[in-house]
Protein backbone atom coordinates (compact mmCIF):
# COMPACT_ATOMS: atom_id res chain seq x y z
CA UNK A 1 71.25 138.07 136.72
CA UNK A 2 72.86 135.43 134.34
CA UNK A 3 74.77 137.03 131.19
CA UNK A 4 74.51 135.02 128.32
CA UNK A 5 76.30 135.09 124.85
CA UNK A 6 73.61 134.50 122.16
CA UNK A 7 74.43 133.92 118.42
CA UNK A 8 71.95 133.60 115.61
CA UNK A 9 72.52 132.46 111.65
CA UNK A 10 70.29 134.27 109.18
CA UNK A 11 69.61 132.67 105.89
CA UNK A 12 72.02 133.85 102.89
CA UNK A 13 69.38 135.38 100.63
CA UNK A 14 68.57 137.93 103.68
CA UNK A 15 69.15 141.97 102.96
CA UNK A 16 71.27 143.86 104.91
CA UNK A 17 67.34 145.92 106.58
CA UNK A 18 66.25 142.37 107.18
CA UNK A 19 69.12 141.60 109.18
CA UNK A 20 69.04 145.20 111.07
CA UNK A 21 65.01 143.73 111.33
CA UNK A 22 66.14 140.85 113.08
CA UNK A 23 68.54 142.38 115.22
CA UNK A 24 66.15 144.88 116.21
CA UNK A 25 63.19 142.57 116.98
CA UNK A 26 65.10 140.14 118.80
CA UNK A 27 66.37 143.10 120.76
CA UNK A 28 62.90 144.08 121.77
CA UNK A 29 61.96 140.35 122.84
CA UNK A 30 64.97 140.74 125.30
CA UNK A 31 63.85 144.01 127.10
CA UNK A 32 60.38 143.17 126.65
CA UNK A 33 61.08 140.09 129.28
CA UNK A 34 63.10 142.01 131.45
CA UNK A 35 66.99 141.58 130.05
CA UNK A 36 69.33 144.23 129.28
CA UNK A 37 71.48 143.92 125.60
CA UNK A 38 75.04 144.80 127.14
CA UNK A 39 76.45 144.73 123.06
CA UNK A 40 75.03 143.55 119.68
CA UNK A 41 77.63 142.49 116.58
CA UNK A 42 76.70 142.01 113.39
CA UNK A 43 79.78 139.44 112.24
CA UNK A 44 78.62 139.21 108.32
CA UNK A 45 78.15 136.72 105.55
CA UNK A 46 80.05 133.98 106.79
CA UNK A 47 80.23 130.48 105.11
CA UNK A 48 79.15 127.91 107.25
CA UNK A 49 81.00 124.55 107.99
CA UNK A 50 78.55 122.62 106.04
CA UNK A 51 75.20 123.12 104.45
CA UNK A 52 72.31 123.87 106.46
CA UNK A 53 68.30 124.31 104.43
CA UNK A 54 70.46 124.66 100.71
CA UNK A 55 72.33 127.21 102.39
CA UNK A 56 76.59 127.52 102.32
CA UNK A 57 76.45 130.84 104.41
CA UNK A 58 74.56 132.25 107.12
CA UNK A 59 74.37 136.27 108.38
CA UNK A 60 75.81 135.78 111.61
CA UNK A 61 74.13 138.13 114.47
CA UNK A 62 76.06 137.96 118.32
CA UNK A 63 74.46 138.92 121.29
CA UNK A 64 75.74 139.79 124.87
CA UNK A 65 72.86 139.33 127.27
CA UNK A 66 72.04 140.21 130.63
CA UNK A 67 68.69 138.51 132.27
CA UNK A 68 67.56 135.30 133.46
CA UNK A 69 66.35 132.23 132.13
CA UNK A 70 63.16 133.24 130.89
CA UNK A 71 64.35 135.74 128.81
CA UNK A 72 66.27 133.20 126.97
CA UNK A 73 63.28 130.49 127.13
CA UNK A 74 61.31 133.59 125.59
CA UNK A 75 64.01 134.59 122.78
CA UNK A 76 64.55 130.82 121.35
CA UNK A 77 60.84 129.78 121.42
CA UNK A 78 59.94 132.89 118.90
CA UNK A 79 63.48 131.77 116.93
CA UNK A 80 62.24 128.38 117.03
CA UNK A 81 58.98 130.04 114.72
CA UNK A 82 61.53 132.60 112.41
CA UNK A 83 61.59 131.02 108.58
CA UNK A 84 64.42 133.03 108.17
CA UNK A 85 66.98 131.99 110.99
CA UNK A 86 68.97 128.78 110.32
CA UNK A 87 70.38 128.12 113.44
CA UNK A 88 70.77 129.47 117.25
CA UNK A 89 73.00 128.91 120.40
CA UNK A 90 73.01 130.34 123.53
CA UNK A 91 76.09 130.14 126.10
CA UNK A 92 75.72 130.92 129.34
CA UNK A 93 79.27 132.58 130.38
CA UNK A 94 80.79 134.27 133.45
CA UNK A 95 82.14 137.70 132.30
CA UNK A 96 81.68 139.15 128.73
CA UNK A 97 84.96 139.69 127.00
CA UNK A 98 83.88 143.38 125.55
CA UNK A 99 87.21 144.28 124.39
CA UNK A 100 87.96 142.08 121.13
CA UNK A 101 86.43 142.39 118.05
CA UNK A 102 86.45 138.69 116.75
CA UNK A 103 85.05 138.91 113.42
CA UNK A 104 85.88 142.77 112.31
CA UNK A 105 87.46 143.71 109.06
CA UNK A 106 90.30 145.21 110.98
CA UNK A 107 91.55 142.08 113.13
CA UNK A 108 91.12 140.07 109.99
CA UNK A 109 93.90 142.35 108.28
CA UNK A 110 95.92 142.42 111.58
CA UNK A 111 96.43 138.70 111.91
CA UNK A 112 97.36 138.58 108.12
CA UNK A 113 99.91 140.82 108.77
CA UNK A 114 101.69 138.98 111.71
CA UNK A 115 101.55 135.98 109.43
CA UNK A 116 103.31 137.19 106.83
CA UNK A 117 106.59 138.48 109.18
């Protein structure tokens, strides 16, 4: 089994149930073809780097995934079809770093902190 970290960009205009709706069908692809979700994040509104479809942000969804290939294959070819995904990317990596919380309100405050001492 391959683990695989797997992030997807939602449109802007998307509610927070269509997001939980995205999360949870793209949850069911992966067990439906055999994978395992090892941990799902839900990072926010996030403005992206430049625009993508008239969008400036993107709900960012993040994936840890444990399968093979074909559950990835599977997963991008019905993104590939979503209207309301702007992007996708899929790393393969060799251990999932489960610990930090990259994107959470709380290490956000944190590092704002240290910067100001």
């Amino acid at each position: 089994m391959n683990l695989y970290e797997h992030t997807i960009i939602a449109k802007q205009d998307a509610s927070p149930s269509e997001v939980k709706q995205l999360t949870e069908k793209y949850s069911k692809i992966v067990e439906k073809n055999q994978g395992e979700i090892i941990k799902t994040e839900n990072w926010g509104l996030l403005n992206l780097s430049y625009i993508i479809k008239k969008n400036r942000k993107g709900s960012y969804i993040h994936f840890k995934i444990k399968g093979d290939g074909s559950v990835i294959a599977e997963l991008e070819k019905n993104e590939s079809l979503d209207k309301k995904l702007l992007r996708y990317l899929t790393v393969r990596v060799k251990k999932f770093d489960l610990d930090t919380e990259y994107f959470s309100k709380k290490s956000l405050n944190d590092k704002k902190e240290i910067t100001k001492n």
